[in-house]
Protein backbone atom coordinates (compact mmCIF):
# COMPACT_ATOMS: atom_id res chain seq x y z
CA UNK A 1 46.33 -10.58 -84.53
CA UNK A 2 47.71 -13.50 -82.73
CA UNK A 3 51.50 -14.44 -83.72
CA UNK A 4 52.79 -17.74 -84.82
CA UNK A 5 54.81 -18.00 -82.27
CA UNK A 6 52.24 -16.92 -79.23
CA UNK A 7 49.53 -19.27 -80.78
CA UNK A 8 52.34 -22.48 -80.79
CA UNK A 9 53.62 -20.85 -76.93
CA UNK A 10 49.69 -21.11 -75.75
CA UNK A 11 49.02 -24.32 -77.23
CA UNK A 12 52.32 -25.35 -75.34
CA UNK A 13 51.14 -24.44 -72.38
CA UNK A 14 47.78 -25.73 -72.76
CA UNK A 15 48.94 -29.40 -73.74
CA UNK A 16 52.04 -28.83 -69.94
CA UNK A 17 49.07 -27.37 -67.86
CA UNK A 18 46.83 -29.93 -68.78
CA UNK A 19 49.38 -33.29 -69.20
CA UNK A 20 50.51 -31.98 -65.57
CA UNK A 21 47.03 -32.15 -63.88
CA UNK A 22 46.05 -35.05 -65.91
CA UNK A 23 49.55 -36.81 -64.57
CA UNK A 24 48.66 -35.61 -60.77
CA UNK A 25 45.21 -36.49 -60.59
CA UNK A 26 46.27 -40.15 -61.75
CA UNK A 27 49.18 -40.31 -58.99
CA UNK A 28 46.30 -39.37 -56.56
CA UNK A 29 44.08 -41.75 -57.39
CA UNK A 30 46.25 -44.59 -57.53
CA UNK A 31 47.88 -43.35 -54.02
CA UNK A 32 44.31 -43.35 -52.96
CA UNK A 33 43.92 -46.71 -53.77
CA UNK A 34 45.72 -48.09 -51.49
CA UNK A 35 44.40 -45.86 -48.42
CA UNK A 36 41.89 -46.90 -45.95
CA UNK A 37 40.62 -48.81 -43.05
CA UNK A 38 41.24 -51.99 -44.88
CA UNK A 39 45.03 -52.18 -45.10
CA UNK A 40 46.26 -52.63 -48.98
CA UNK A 41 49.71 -51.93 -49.80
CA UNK A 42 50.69 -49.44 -53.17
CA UNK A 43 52.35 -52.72 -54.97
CA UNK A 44 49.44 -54.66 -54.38
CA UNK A 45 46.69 -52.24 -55.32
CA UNK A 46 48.80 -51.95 -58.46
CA UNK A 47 48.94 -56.09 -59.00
CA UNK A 48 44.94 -56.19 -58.51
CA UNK A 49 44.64 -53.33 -61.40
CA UNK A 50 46.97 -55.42 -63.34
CA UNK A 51 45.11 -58.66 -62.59
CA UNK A 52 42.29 -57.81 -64.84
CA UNK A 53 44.32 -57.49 -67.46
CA UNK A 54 46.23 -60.62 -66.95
CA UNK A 55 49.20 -59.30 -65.76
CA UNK A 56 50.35 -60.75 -61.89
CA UNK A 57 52.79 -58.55 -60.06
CA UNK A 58 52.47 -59.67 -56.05
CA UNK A 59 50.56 -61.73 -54.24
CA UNK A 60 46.85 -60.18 -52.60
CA UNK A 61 44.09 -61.69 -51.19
CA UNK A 62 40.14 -62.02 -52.84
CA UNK A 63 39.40 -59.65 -49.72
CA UNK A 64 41.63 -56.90 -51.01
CA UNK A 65 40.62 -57.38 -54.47
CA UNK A 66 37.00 -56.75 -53.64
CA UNK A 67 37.69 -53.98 -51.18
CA UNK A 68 39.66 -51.72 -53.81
CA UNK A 69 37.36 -53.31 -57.15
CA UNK A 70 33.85 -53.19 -55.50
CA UNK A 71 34.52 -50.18 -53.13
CA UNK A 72 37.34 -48.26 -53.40
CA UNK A 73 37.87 -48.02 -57.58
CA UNK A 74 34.19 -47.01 -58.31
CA UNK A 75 34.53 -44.04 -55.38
CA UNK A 76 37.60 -42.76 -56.90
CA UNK A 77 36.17 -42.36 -60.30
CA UNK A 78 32.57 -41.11 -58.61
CA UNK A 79 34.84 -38.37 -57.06
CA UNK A 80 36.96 -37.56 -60.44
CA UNK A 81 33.09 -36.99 -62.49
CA UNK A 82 31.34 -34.73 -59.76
CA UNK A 83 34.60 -32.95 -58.72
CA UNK A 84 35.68 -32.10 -62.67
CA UNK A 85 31.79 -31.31 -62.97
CA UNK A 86 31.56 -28.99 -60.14
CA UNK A 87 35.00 -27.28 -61.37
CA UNK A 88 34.07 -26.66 -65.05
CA UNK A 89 30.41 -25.88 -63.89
CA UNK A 90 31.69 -23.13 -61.80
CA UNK A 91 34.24 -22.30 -64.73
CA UNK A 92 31.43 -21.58 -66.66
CA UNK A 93 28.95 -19.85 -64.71
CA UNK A 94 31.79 -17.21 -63.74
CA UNK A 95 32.47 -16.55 -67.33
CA UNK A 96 28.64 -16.08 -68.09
CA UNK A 97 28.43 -14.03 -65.55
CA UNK A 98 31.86 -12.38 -65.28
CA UNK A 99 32.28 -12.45 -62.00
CA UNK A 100 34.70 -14.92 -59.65
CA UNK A 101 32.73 -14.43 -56.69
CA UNK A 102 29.86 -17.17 -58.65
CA UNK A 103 29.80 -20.70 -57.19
CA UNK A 104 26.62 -23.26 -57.94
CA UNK A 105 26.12 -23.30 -54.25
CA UNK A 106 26.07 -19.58 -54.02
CA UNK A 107 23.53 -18.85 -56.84
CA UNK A 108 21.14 -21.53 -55.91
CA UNK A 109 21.70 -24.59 -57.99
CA UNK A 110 22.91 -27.12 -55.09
CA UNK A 111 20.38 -26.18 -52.76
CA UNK A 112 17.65 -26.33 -55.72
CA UNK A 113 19.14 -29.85 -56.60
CA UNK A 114 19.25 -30.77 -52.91
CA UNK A 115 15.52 -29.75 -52.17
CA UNK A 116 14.22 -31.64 -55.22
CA UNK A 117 16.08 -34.70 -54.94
CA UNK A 118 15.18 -34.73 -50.95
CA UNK A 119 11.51 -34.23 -51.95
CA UNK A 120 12.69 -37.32 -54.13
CA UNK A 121 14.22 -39.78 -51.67
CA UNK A 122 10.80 -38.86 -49.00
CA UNK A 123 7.81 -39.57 -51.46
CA UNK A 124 8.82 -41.17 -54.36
CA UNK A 125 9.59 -44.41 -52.62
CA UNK A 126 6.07 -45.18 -51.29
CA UNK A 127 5.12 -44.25 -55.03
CA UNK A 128 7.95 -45.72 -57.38
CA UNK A 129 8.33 -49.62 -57.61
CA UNK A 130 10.78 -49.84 -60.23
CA UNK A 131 14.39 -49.64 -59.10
CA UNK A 132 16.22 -48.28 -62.21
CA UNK A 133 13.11 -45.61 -62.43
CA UNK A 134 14.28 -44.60 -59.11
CA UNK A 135 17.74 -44.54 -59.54
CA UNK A 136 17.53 -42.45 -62.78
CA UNK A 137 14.45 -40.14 -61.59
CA UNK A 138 16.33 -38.52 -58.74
CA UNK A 139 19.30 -37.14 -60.99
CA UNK A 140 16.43 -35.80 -63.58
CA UNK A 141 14.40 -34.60 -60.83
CA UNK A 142 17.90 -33.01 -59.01
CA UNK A 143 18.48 -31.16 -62.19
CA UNK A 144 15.30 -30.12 -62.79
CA UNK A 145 15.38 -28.20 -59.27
CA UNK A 146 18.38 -26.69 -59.82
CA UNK A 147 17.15 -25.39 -62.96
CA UNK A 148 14.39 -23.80 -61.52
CA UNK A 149 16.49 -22.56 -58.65
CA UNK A 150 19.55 -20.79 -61.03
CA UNK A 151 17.04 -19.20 -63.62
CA UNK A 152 14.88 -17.74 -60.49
CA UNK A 153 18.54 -16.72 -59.06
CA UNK A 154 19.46 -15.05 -62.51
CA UNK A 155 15.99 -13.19 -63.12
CA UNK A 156 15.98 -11.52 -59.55
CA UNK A 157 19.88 -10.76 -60.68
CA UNK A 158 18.66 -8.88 -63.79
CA UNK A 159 18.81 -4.76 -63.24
CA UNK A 160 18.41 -2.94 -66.42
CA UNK A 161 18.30 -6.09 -68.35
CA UNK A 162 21.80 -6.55 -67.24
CA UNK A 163 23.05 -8.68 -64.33
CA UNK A 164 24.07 -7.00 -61.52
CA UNK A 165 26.49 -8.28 -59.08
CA UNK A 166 25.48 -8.03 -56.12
CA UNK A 167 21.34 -8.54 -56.55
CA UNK A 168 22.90 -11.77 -57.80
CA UNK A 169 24.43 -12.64 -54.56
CA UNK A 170 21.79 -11.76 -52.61
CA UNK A 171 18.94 -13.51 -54.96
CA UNK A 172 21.52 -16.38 -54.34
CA UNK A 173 21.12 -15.98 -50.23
CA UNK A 174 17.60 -15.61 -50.12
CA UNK A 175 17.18 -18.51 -53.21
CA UNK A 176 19.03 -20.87 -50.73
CA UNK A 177 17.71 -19.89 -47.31
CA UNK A 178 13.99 -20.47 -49.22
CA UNK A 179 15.28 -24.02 -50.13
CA UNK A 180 16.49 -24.80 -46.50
CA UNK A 181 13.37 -23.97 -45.34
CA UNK A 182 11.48 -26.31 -48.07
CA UNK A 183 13.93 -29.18 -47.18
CA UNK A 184 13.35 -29.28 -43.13
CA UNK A 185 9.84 -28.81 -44.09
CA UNK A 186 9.68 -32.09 -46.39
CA UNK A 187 12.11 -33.95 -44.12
CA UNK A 188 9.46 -33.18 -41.11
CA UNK A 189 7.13 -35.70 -42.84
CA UNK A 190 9.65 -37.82 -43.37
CA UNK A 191 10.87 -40.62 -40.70
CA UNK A 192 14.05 -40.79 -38.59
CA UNK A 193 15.95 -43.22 -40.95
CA UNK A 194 15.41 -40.58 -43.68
CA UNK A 195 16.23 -37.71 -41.69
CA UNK A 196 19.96 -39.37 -40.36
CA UNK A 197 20.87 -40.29 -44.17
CA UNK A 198 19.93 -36.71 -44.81
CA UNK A 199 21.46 -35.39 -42.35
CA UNK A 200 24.83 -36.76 -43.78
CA UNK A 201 24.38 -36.78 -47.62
CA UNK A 202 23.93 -32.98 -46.74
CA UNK A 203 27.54 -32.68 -45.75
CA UNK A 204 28.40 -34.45 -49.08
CA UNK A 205 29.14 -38.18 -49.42
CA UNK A 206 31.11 -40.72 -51.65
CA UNK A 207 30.68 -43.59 -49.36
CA UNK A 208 27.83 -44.23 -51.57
CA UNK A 209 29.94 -45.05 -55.32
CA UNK A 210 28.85 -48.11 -56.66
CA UNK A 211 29.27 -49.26 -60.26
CA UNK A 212 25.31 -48.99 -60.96
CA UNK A 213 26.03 -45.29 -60.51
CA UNK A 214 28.92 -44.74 -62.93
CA UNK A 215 26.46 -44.53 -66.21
CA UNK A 216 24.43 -42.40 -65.28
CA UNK A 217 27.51 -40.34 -63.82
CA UNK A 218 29.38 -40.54 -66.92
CA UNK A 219 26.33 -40.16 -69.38
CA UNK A 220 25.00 -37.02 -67.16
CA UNK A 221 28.36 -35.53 -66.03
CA UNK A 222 30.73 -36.51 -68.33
CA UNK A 223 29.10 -35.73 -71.45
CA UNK A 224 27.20 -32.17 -70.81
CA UNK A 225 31.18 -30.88 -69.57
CA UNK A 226 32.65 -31.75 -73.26
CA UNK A 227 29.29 -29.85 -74.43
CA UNK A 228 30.74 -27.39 -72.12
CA UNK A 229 34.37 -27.61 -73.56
CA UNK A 230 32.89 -26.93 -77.11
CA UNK A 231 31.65 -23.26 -75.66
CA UNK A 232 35.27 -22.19 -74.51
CA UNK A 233 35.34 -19.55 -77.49
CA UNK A 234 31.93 -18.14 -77.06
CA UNK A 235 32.92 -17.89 -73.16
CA UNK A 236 35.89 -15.78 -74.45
CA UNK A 237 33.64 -13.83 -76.61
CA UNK A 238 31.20 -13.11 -73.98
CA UNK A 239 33.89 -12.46 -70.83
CA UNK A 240 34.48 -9.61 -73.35
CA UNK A 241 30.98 -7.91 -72.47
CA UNK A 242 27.83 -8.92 -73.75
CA UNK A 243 27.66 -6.12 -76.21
CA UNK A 244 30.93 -6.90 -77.72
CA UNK A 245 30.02 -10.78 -78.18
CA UNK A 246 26.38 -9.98 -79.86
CA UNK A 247 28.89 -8.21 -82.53
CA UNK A 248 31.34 -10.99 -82.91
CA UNK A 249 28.01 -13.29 -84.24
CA UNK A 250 27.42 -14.96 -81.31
CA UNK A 251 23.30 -15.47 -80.02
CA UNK A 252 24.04 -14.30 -76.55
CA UNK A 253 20.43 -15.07 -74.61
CA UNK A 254 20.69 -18.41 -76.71
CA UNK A 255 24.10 -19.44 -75.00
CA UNK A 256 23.04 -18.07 -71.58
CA UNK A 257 20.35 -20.77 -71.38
CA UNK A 258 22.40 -23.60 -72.71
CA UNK A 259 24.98 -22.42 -70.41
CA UNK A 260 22.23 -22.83 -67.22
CA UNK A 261 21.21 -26.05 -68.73
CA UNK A 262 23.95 -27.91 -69.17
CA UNK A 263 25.12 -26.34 -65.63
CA UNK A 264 22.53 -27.03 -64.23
CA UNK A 265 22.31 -30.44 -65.42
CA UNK A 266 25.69 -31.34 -64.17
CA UNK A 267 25.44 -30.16 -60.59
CA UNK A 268 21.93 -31.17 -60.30
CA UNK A 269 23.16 -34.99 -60.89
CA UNK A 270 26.18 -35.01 -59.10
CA UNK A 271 24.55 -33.04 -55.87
CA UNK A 272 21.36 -36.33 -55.94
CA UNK A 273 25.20 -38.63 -56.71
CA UNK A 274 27.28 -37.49 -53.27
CA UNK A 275 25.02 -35.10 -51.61
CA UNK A 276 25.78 -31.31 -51.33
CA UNK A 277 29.93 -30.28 -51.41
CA UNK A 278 30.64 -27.01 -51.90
CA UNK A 279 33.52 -24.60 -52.74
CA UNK A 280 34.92 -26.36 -55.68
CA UNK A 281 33.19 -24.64 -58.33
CA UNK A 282 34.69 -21.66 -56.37
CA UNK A 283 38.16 -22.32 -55.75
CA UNK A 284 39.23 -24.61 -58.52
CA UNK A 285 38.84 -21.86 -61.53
CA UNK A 286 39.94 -19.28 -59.41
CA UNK A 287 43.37 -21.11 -58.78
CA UNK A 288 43.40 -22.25 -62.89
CA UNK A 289 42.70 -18.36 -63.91
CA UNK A 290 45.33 -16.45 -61.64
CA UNK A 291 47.91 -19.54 -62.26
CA UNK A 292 47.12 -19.48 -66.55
CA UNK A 293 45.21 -16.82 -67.29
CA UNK A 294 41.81 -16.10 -67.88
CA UNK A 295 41.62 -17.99 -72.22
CA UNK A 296 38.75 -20.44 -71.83
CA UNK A 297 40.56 -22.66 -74.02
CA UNK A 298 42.57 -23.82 -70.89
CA UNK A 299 40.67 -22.96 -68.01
CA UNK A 300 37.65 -24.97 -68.69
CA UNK A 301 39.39 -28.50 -69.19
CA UNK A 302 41.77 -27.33 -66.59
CA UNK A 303 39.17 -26.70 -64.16
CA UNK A 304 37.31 -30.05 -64.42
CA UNK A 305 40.73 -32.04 -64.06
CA UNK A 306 41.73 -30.07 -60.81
CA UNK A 307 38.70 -29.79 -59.65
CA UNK A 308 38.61 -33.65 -59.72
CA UNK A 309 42.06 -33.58 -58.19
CA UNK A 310 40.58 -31.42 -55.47
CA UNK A 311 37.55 -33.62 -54.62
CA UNK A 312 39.99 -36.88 -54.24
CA UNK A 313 42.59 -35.13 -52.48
CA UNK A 314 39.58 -34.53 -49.99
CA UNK A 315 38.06 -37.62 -50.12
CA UNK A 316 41.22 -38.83 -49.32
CA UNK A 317 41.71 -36.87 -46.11
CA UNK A 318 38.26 -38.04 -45.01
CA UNK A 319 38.49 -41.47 -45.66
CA UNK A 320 42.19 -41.29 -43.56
CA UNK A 321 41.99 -38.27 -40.48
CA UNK A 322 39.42 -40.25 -38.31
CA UNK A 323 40.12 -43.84 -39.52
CA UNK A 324 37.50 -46.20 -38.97
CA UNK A 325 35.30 -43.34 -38.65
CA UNK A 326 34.72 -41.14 -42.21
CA UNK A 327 34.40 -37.32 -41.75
CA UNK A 328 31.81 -36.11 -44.09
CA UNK A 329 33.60 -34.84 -47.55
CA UNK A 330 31.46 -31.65 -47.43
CA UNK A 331 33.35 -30.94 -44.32
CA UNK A 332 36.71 -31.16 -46.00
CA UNK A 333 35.75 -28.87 -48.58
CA UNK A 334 34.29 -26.07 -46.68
CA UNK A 335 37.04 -25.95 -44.39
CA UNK A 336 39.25 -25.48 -47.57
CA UNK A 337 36.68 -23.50 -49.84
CA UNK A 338 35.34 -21.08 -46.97
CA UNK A 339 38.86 -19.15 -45.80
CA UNK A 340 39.76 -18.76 -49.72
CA UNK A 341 36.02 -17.39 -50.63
CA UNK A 342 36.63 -14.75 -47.70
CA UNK A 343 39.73 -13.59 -49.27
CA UNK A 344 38.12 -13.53 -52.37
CA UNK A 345 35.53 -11.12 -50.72
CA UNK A 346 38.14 -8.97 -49.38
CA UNK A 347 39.77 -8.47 -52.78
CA UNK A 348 37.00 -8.02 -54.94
CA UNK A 349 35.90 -5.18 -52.48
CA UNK A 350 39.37 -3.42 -52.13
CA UNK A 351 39.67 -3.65 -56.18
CA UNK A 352 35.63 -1.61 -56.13
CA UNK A 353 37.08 1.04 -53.90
C-alpha cells in the first residue's frame, strides 16, 4: 500500500512538474509572439493582448495588431493543440503497447492520415461545394485513414495473440512505405498547384492557423486528450502486463480500441491541420518518463503540455533561422526527433542483449 506521505510527495510533484511546463510553455508563447518577419516588440505584443481587454500599456500600430491577432496568436495556439496531441497520443500508444520505441508516425497513423486527407484535398474539391463540408470532411476523413492504417499496423503486430515488438515495427515500415506509394500515386492525377502545397504540408506546416480552424482543433484535439487523461489508471494497470490488468477488472480488448480511436482521432486531425511532423509523440514521453517516472497520472498531462512546448519551440526556430523565408516545421522536428530515436535504438538493443 501507498503511504500518506508518498501519495501527498507524488501529488506534489505532479501539481511542480506540471505548474512548471504549464509556466514554460506560456513564456514561450508569449516570447513567440513577438518573433517574426514583421518586427513587434515583447511590450507591445503584451499591450495588443491587453487591448482586448481594455487595458492600454504602449503605443502599436493596427498593422501589428493584425499581424500578431489574425496571424501570429491563432498559430501559436494551432501549435500548442497538435503538439500536446501528438505528445499524449504517443504517451498512450507506448503504454498500450509497452514499448518506447512506438511513435504515430512509426506504426502507421500519420502516413494513414496523410494518404486519406491527400486523397481528400485531390478529389473532393471538384466534388464538394460546401466550404464548411470541406473543411470538416478532411479531419474525419484524416482520422478515418489513420484508423485503418494503426489497426492494420496492430493486427500484422499480433504473434500468439500477443503483440510482438518487432513485427510491430516492421508492419509499421511496410504500413508506411504502402501509403507513400498510394500518395505519389493520387498526387500523379493531381495538378502542379496541388503537388507544390503537398509537397510542403508533407514536411509539416503552421503557416496555415487561422481562427476557422481552432474549433474543430479544439473540439477534435482537445477533447479526445482529456478522454485520454481519464485512462491514466487503466494505462497503469495495463503497463503492468495484459494478464495482470484483465485481473485488476479492467476490459482489456475494450480499452485497446478506445485507445486506437481516440489516438487515432487526434493525430488523424492534427496531421489534415499542419501536415505530417514527426518525432514528438517519440521524444516528448520519453523525456517526461526518464525525468518523472513512468505513473500515467503525470506523464500523460505532462506529455501533451511539453509536447506543445516542443512544437512552439520549433515553430519558433522556423519562423526565425531563415527570416523572410520559413523552413518547413517537419524539418525542425526530425532534425531533433531523428538523433534521439537512434539512441533510443541503441539502448533498447544493448538492454535485449
Amino acid at each position: 500500500m501507498i503511504s500518506l506521505a508518498q501519495s501527498i510527495s507524488k501529488t506534489n510533484l505532479k501539481v511542480t512538474v506540471l505548474s512548471g511546463l504549464g509556466i514554460f510553455l506560456l513564456i514561450i508563447g508569449i516570447f513567440s509572439l513577438s518573433q517574426g518577419a514583421f518586427a513587434i516588440s515583447l511590450s507591445q505584443s503584451i499591450s495588443v493582448l491587453l487591448s482586448e481587454i481594455g487595458i492600454q500599456l504602449s503605443d502599436f500600430s493596427s498593422q501589428q495588431a493584425n499581424v500578431l491577432l489574425q496571424i501570429r496568436l491563432p498559430r501559436i495556439l494551432l501549435a500548442t493543440l497538435v503538439g500536446g496531441g501528438l505528445g499524449i497520443s504517443g504517451a498512450a500508444l507506448q503504454g498500450l503497447f509497452r514499448n518506447p520505441l512506438v511513435e504515430p508516425g512509426l506504426i502507421g497513423v500519420s502516413s494513414g492520415s496523410a494518404l486519406f486527407a491527400v486523397i481528400f484535398l485531390v478529389f473532393a474539391p471538384t466534388t464538394l461545394a460546401l466550404s464548411w463540408i470541406q473543411n470538416l470532411g478532411m479531419p474525419l476523413f484524416a482520422f478515418l485513414g489513420g484508423l485503418i492504417h494503426v489497426v492494420a499496423v496492430y493486427l500484422l503486430g499480433q504473434s500468439s495473440n500477443k503483440t510482438n515488438t518487432n513485427n510491430l515495427i516492421l508492419a509499421g515500415v511496410a504500413i508506411n512505405a504502402l501509403a507513400g506509394a498510394l500518395i505519389g500515386l493520387t498526387l500523379f492525377y493531381s495538378d502542379d498547384a496541388a503537388i507544390r502545397s503537398f509537397t510542403f504540408w508533407s514536411l509539416g506546416d503552421l503557416g496555415g492557423a487561422t481562427w476557422e480552424k481552432m474549433p474543430t482543433a479544439t473540439i477534435l484535439i482537445a477533447i479526445p486528450s482529456l478522454l485520454l487523461f481519464s485512462q491514466s489508471k487503466n494505462l497503469n494497470a495495463i503497463s503492468l502486463g495484459e494478464q495482470e490488468a484483465f485481473h485488476m477488472g479492467i476490459n482489456v480488448p475494450a480499452l485497446k480500441v478506445k485507445l486506437l480511436l481516440i489516438t487515432a482521432l487526434i493525430v488523424g486531425v492534427a496531421v489534415s491541420l499542419t501536415g505530417m511532423i514527426g518525432f514528438v509523440g517519440l521524444v516528448v514521453p520519453h523525456l517526461i518518463r526518464i525525468s518523472f517516472g513512468a505513473d500515467h497520472k503525470l506523464l500523460l498531462p505532462a506529455s501533451f503540455l511539453l509536447g506543445a512546448t516542443l512544437l512552439n519551440v520549433a515553430d519558433l526556430l522556423a519562423r526565425t533561422i531563415a527570416i523572410p523565408a520559413e523552413l518547413p516545421i517537419g524539418v525542425i522536428t526530425a532534425l531533433l526527433g531523428a538523433p534521439f530515436f537512434i539512441y533510443l535504438i541503441s539502448n533498447f538493443n544493448s538492454s535485449k542483449n
